[in-house]
N, C-alpha and C. Protein backbone atom coordinates (compact mmCIF):
# COMPACT_ATOMS: atom_id res chain seq x y z
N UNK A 1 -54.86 124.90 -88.88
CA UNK A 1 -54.06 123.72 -88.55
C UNK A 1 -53.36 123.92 -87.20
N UNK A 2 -53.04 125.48 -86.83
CA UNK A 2 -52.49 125.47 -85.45
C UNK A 2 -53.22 125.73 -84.94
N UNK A 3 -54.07 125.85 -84.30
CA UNK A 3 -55.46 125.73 -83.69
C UNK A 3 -55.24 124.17 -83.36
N UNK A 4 -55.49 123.26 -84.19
CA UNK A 4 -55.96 122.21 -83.92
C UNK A 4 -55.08 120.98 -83.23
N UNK A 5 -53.71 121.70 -84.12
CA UNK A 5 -52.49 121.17 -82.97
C UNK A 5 -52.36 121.47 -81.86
N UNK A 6 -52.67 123.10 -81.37
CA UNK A 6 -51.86 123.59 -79.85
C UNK A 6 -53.66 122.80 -78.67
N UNK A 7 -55.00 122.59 -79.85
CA UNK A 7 -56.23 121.46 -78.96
C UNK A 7 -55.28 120.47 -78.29
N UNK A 8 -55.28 119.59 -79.62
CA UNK A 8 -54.45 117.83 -79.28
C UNK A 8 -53.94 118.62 -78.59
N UNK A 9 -52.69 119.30 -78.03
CA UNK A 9 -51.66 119.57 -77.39
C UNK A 9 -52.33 119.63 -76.20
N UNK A 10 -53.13 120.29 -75.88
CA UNK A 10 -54.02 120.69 -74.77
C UNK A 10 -54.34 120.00 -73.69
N UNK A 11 -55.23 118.85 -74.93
CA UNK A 11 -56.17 117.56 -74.66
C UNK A 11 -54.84 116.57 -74.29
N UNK A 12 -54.13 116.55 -74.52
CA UNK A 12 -52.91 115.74 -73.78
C UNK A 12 -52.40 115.98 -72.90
N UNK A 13 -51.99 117.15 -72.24
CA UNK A 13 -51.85 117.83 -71.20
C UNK A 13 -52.64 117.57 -70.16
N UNK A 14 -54.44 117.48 -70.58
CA UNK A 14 -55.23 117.36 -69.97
C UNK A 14 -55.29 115.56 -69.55
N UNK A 15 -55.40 114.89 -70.36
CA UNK A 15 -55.10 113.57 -70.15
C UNK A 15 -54.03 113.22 -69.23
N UNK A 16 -52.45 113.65 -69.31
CA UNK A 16 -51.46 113.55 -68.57
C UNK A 16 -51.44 113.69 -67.19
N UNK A 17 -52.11 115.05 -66.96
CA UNK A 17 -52.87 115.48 -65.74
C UNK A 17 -53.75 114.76 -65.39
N UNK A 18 -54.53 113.90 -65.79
CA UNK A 18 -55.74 112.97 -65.22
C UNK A 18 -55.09 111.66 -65.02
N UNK A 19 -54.18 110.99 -65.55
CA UNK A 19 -53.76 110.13 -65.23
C UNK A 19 -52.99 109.88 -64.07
N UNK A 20 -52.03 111.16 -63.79
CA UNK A 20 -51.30 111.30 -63.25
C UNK A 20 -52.41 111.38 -61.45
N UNK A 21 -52.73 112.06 -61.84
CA UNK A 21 -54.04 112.08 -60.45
C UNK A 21 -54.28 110.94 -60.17
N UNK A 22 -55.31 110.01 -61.23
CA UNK A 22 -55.31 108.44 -61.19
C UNK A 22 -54.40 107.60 -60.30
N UNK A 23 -52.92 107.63 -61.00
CA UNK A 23 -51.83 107.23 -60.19
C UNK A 23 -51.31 107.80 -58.99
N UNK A 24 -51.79 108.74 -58.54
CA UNK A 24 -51.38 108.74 -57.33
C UNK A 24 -52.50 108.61 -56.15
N UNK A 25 -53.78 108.39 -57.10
CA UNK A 25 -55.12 107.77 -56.18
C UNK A 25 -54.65 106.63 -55.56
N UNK A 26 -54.39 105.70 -56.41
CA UNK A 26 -54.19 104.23 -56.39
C UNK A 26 -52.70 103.96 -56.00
N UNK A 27 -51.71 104.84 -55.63
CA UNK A 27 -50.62 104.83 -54.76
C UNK A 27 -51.61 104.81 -53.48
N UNK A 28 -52.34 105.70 -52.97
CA UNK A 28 -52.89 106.08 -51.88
C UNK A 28 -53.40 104.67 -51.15
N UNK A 29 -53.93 104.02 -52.11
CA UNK A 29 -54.67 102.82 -51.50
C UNK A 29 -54.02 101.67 -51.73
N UNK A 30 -52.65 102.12 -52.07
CA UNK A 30 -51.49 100.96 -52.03
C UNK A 30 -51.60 99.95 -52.90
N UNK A 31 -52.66 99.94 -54.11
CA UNK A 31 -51.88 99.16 -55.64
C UNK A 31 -50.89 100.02 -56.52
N UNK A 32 -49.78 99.48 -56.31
CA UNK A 32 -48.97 100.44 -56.93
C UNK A 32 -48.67 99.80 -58.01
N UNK A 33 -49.12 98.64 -58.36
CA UNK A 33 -48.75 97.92 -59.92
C UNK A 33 -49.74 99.22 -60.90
N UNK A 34 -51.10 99.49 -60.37
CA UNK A 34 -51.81 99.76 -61.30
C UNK A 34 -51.56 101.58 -61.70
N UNK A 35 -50.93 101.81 -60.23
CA UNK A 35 -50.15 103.59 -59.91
C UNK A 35 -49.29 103.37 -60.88
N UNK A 36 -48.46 102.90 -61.33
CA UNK A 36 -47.08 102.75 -62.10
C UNK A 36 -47.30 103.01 -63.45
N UNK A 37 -48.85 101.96 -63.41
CA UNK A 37 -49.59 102.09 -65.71
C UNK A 37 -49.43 103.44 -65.97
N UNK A 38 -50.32 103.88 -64.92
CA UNK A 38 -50.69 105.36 -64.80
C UNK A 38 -50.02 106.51 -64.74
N UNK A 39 -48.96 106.05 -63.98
CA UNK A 39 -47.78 107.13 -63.76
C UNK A 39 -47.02 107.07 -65.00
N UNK A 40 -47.06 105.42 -65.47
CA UNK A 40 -45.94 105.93 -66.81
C UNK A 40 -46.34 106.68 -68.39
N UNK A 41 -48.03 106.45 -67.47
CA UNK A 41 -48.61 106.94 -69.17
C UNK A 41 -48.50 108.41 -68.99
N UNK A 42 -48.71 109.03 -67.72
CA UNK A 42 -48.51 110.47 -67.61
C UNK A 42 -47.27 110.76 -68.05
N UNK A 43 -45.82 109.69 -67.85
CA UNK A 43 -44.45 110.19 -68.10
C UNK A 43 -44.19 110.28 -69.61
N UNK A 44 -44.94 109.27 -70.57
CA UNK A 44 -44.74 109.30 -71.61
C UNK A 44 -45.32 110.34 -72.39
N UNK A 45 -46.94 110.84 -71.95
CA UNK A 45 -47.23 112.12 -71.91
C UNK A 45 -46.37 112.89 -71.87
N UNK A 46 -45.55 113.76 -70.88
CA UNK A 46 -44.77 113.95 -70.52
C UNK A 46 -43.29 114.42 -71.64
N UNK A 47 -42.94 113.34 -71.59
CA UNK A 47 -42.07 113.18 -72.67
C UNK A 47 -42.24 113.38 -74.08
N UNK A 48 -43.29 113.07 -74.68
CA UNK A 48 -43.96 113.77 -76.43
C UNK A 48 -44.74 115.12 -75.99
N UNK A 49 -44.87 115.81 -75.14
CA UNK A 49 -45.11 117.45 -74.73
C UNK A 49 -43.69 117.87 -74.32
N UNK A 50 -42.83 117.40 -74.31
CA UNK A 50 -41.60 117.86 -73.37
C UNK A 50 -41.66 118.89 -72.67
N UNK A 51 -42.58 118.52 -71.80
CA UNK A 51 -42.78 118.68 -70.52
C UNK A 51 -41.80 117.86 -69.21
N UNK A 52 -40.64 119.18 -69.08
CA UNK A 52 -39.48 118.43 -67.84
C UNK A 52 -40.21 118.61 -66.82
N UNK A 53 -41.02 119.68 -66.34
CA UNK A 53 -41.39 119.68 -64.93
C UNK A 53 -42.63 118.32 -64.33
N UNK A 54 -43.24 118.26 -65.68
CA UNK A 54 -44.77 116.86 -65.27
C UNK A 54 -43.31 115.40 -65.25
N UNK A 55 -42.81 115.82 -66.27
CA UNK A 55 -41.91 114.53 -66.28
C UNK A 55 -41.13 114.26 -65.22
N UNK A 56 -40.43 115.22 -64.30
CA UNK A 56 -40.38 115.25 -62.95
C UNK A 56 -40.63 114.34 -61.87
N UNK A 57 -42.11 115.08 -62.15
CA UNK A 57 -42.96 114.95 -60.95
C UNK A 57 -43.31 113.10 -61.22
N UNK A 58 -43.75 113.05 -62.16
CA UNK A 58 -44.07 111.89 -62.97
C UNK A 58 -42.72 110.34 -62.53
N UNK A 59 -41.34 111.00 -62.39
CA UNK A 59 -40.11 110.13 -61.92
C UNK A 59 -40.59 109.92 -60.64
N UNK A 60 -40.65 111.49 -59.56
CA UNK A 60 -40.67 111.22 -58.59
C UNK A 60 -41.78 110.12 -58.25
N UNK A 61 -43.04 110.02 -58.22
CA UNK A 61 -44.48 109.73 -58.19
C UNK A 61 -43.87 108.00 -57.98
N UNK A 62 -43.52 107.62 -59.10
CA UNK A 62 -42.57 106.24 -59.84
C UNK A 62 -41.69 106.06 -58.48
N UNK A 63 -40.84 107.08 -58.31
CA UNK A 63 -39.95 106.01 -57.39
C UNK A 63 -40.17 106.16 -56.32
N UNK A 64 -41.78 106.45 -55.89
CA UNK A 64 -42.18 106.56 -54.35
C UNK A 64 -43.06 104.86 -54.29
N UNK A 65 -43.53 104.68 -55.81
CA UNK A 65 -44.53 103.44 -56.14
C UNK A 65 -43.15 102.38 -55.84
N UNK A 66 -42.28 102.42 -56.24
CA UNK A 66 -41.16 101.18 -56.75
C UNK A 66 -40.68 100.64 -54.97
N UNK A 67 -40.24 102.32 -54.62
CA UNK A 67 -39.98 101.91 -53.23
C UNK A 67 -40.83 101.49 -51.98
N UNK A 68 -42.01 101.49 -52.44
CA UNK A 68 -43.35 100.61 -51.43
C UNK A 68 -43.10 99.24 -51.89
N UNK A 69 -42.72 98.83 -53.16
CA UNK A 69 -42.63 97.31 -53.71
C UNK A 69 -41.19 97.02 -53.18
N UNK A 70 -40.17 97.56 -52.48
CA UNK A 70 -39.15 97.59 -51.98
C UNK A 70 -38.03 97.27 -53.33
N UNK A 71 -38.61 97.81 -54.09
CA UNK A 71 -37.62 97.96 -55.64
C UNK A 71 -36.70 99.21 -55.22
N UNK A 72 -35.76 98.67 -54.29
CA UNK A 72 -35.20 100.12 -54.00
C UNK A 72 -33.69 100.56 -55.28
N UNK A 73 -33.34 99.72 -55.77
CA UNK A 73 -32.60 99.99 -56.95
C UNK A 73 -33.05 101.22 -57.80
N UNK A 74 -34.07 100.64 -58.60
CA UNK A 74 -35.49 101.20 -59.35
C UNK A 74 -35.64 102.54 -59.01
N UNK A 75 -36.07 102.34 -57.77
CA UNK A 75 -36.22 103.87 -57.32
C UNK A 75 -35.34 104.39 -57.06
N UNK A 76 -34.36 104.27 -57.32
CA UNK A 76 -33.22 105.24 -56.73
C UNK A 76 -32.73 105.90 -58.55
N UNK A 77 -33.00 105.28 -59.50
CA UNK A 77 -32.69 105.27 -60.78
C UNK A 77 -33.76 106.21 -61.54
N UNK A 78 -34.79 106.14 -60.94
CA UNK A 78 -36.35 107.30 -61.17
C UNK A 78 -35.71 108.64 -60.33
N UNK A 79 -35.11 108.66 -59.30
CA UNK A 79 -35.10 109.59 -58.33
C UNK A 79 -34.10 110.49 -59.25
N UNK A 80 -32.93 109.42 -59.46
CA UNK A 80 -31.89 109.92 -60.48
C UNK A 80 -32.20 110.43 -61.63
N UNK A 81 -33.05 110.07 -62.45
CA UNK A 81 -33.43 110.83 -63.57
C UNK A 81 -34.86 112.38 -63.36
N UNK A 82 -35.04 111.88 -62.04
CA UNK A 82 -36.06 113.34 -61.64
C UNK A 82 -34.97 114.21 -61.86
N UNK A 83 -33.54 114.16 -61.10
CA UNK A 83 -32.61 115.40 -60.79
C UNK A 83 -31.92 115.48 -62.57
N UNK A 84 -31.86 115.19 -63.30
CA UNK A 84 -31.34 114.77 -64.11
C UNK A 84 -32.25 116.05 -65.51
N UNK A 85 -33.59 115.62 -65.60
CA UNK A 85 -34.74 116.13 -66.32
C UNK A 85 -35.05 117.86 -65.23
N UNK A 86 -34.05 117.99 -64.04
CA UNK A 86 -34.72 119.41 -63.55
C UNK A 86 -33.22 120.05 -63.23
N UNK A 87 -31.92 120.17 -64.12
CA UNK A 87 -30.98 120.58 -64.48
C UNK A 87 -31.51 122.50 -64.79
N UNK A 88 -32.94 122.16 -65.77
CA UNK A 88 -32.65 123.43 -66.31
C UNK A 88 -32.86 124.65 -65.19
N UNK A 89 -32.59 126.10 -65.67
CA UNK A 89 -32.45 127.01 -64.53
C UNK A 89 -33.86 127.00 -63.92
N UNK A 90 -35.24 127.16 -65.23
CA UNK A 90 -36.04 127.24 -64.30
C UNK A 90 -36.74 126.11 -63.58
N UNK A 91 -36.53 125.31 -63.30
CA UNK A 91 -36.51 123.94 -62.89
C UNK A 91 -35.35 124.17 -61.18
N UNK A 92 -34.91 125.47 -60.86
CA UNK A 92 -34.43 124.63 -60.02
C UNK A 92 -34.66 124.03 -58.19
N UNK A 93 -35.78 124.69 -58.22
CA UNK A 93 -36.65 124.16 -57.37
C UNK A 93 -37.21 122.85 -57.60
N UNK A 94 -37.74 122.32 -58.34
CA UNK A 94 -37.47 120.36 -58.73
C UNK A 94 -36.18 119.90 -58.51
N UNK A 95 -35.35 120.81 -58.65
CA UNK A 95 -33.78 120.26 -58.50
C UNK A 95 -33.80 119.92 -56.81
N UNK A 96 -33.91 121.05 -56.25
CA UNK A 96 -33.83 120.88 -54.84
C UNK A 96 -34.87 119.89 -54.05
N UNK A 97 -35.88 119.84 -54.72
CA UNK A 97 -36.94 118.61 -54.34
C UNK A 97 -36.24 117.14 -54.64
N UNK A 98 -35.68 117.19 -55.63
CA UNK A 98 -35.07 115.75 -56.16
C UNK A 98 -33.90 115.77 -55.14
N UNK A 99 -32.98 116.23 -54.76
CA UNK A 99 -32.29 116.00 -53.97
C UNK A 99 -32.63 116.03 -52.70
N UNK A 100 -33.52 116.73 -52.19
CA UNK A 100 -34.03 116.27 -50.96
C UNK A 100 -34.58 114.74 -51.37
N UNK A 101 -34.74 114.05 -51.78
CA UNK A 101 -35.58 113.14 -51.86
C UNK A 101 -34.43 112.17 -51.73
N UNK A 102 -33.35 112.33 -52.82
CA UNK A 102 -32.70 110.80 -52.42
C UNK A 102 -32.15 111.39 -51.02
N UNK A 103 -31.86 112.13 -50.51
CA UNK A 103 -30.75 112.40 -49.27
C UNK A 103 -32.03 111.49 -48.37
N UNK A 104 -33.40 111.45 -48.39
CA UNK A 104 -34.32 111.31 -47.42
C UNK A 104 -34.14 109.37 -47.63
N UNK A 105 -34.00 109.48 -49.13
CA UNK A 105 -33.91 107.70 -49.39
C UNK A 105 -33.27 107.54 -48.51
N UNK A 106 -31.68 107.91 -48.87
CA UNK A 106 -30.06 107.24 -48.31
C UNK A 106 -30.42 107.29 -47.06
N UNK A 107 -30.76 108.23 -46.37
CA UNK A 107 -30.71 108.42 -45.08
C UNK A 107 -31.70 107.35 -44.60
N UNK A 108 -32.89 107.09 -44.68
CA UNK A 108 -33.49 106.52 -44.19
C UNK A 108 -33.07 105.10 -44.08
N UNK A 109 -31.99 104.83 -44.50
CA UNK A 109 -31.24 103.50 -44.98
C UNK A 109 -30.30 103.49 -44.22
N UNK A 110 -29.96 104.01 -43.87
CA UNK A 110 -28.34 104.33 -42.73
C UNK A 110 -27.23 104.46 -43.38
N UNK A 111 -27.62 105.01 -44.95
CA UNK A 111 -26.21 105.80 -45.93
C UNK A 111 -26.22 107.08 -45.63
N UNK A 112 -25.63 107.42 -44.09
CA UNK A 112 -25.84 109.42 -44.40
C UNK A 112 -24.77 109.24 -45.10
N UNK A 113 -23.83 109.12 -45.62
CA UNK A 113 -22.83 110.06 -46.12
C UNK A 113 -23.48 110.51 -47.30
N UNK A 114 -24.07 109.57 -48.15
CA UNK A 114 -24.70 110.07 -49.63
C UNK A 114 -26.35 110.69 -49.21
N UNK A 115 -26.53 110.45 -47.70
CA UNK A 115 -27.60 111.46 -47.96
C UNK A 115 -27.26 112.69 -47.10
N UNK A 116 -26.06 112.78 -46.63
CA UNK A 116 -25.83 114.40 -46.93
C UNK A 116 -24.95 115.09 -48.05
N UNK A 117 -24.61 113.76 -48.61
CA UNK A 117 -23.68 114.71 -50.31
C UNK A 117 -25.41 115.44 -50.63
N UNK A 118 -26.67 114.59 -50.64
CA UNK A 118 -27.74 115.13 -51.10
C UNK A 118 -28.44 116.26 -50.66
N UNK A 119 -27.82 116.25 -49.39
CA UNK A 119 -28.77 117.15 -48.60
C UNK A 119 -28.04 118.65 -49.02
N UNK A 120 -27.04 118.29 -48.68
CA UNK A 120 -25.40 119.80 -49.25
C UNK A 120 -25.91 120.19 -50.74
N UNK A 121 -26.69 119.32 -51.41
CA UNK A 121 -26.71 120.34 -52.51
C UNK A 121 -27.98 121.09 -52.70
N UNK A 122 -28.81 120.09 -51.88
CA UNK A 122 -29.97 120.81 -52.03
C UNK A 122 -30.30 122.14 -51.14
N UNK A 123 -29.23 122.04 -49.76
CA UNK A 123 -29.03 123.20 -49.51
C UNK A 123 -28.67 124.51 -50.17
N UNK A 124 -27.08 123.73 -51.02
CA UNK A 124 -26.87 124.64 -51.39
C UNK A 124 -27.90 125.77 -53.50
N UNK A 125 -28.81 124.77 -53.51
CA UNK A 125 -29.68 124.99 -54.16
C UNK A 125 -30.82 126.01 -53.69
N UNK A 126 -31.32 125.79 -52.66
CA UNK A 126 -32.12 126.32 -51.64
C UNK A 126 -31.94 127.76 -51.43
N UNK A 127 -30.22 127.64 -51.40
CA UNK A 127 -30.13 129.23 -50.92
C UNK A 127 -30.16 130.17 -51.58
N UNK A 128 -30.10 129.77 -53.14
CA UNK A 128 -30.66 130.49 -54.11
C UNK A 128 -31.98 130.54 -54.95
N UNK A 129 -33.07 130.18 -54.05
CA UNK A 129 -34.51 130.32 -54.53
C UNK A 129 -35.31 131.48 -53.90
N UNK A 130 -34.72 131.96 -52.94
CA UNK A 130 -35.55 133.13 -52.22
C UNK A 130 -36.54 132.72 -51.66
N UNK A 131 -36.80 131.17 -50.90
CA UNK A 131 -37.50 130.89 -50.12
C UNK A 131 -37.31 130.05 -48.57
N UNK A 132 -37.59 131.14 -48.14
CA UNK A 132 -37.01 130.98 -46.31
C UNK A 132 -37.28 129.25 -45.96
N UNK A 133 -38.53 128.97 -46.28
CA UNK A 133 -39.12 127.86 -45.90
C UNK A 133 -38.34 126.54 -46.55
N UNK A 134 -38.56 126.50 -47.77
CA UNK A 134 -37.11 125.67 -48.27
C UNK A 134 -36.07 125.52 -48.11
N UNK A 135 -35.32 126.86 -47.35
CA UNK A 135 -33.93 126.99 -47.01
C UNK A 135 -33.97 126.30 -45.55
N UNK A 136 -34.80 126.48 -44.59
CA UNK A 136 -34.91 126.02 -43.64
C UNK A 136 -35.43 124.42 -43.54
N UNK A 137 -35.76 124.26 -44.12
CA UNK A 137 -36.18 122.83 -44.70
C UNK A 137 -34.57 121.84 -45.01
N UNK A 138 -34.33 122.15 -45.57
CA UNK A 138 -32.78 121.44 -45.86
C UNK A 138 -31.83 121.75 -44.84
N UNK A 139 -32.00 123.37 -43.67
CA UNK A 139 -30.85 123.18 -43.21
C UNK A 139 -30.92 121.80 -42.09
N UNK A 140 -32.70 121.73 -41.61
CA UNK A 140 -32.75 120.83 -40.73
C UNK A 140 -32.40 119.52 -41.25
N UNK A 141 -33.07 119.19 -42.44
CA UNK A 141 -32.31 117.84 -42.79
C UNK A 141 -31.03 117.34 -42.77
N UNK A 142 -30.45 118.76 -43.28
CA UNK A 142 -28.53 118.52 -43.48
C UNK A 142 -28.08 117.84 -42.31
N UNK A 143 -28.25 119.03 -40.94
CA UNK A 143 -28.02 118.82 -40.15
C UNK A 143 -28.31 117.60 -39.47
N UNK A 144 -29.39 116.82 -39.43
CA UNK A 144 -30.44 115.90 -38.98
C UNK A 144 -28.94 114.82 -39.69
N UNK A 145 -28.71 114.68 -40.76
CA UNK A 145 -28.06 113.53 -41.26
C UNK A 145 -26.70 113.55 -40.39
N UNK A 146 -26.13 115.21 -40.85
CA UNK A 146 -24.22 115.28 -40.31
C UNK A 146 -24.90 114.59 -38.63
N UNK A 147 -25.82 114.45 -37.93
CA UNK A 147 -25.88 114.51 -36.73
C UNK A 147 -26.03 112.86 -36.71
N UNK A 148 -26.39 112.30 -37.62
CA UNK A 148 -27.00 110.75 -37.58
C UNK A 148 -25.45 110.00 -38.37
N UNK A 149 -24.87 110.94 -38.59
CA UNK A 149 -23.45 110.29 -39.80
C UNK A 149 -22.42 110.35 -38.33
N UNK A 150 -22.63 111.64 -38.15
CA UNK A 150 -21.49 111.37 -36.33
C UNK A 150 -22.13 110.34 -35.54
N UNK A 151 -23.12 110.13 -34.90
CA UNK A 151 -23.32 109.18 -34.08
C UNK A 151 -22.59 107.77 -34.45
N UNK A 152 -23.00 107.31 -35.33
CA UNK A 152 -22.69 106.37 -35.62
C UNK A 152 -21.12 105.69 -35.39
N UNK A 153 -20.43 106.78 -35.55
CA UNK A 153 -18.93 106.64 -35.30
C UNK A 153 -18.76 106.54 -33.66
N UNK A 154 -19.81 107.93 -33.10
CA UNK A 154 -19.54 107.97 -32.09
C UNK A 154 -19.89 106.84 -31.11
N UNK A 155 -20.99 106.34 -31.68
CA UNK A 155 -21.47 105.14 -30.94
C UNK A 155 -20.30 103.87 -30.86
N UNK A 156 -19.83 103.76 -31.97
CA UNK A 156 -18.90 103.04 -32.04
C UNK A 156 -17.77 103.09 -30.82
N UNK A 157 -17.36 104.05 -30.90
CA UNK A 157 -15.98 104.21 -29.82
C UNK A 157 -16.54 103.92 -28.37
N UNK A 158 -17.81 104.31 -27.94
CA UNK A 158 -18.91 104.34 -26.90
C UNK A 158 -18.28 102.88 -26.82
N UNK A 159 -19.13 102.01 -27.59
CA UNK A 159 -19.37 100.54 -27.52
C UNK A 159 -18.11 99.70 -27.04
N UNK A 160 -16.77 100.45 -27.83
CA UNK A 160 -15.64 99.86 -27.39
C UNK A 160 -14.50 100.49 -26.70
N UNK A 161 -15.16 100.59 -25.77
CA UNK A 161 -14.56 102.07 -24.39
C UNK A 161 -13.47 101.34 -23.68
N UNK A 162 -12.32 101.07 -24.62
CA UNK A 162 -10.49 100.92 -24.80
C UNK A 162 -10.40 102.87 -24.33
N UNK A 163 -9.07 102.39 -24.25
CA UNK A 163 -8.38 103.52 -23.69
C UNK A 163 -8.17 104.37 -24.87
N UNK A 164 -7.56 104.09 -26.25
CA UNK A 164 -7.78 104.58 -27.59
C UNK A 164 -8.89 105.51 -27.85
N UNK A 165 -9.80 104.46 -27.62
CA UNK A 165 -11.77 105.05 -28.35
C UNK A 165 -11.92 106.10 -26.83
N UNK A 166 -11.61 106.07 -25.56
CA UNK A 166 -12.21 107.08 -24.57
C UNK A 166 -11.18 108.26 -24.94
N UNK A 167 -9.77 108.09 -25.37
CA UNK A 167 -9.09 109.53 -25.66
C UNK A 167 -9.67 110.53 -26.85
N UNK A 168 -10.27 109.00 -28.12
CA UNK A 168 -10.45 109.62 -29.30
C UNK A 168 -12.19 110.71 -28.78
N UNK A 169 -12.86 110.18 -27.85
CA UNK A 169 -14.26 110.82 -27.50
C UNK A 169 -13.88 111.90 -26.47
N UNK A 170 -12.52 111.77 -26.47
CA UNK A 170 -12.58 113.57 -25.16
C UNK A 170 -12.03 114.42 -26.12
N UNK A 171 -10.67 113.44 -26.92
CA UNK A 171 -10.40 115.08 -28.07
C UNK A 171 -11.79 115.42 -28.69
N UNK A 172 -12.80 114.67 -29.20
CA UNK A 172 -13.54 115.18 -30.10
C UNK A 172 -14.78 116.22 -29.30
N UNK A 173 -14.68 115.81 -27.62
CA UNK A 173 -15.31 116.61 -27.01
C UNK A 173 -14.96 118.16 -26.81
N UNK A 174 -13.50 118.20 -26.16
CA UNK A 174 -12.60 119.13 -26.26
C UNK A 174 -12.51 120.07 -27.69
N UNK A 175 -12.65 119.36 -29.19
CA UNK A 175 -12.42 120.19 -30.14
C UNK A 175 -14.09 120.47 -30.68
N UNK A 176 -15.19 119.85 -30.35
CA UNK A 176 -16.56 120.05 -30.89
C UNK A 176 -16.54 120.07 -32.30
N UNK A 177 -16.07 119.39 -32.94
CA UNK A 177 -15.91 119.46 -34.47
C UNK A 177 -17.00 119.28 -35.13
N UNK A 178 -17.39 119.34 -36.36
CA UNK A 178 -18.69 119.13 -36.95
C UNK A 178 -19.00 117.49 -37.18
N UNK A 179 -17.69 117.28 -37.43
CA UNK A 179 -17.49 115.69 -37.71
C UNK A 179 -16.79 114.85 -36.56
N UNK A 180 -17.02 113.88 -36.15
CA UNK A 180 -16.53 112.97 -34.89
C UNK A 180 -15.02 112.59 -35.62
N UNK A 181 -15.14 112.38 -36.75
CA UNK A 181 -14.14 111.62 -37.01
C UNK A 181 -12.91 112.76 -37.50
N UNK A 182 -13.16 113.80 -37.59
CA UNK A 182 -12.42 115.07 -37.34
C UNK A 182 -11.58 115.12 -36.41
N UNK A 183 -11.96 115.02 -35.48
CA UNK A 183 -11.22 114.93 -33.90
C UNK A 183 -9.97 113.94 -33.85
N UNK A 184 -10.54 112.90 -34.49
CA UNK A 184 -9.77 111.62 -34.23
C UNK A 184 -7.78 111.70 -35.13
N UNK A 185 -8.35 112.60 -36.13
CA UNK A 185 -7.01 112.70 -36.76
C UNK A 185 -6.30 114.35 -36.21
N UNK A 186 -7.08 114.99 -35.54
CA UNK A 186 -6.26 116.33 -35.55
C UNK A 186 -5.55 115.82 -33.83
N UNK A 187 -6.24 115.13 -32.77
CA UNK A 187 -5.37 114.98 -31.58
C UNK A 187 -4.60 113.60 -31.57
N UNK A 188 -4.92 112.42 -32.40
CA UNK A 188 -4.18 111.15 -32.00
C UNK A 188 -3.23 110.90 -32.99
């Protein structure tokens, strides 16, 4: 009888895995209604193997399909339950993938602040996997955002070059802070 359970078990695994391929064929060629059947039958797979890592991958897959249909809610709620399902220790490399991922959402949206709360953790996730390439991977992103989260301010004061906004852009020159808006409260 266990024999024949840990088969089925197998043969589902194996199915999960084929579907899941399926769905991300047909992401490729941009029907993502029919990527989604597919992806969710792998998740539900997934979910009766409790399998967190396919189930994962299976969120992520989902909220890459949702956000081509510009379901960006949706996907941000798949992205959320990827990080959510890769809590456990050995999972925490999915952890750091899932958070790179929304920091890459937010950001790409012009929310750095929440996509460097994302990026900060996945750094700080990173630095405990023992892999150079991952660690370096997030520091550029981090950075890439804190650098796209200052502009923005900085552009601002640029745009309205008052006597105020040109003092607030020499203290912040003068102090090189990580943050623009750092400057602005430690000299004015």
């Amino acid at each position: 009888m266990k024999r024949k359970e840990g088969a089925a078990s197998g043969d589902k695994k194996v199915e999960g895995k084929a579907a899941y391929r399926v769905g991300l064929a047909y992401q490729c060629v941009g029907d993502h209604e029919t990527a989604k059947r597919y992806l969710k039958m792998y998740m539900d797979i997934s979910i009766v193997l409790g399998d967190d890592e396919s189930l994962g991958n299976a969120y992520k897959a989902i909220a890459n399909s949702l956000e081509s249909e510009d379901k960006l809610a949706e996907s941000v709620e798949y992205l959320e339950k990827f990080v959510e399902v890769s809590q456990d220790e050995s999972l925490k490399h999915n952890l750091e993938e899932a958070c790179m991922c929304l920091g890459v959402f937010f950001c790409s949206r012009g929310q750095y602040d929440k996509g460097c709360q994302h990026f900060e953790r996945a750094y700080e996730i990173a630095q405990h996997l023992n892999n150079v390439a991952v660690l370096q991977k997030a520091q550029v992103y981090l950075g890439m955002a804190r650098a796209c989260m200052m502009m923005a301010a900085y552009s601002g004061h640029v745009a309205q070059a008052g006597h105020v906004n040109i003092q607030k852009l020499l203290a912040w020159k003068e102090s090189r802070n990580d943050r623009f808006n750092d400057a602005d409260t430690e000299r004015l």
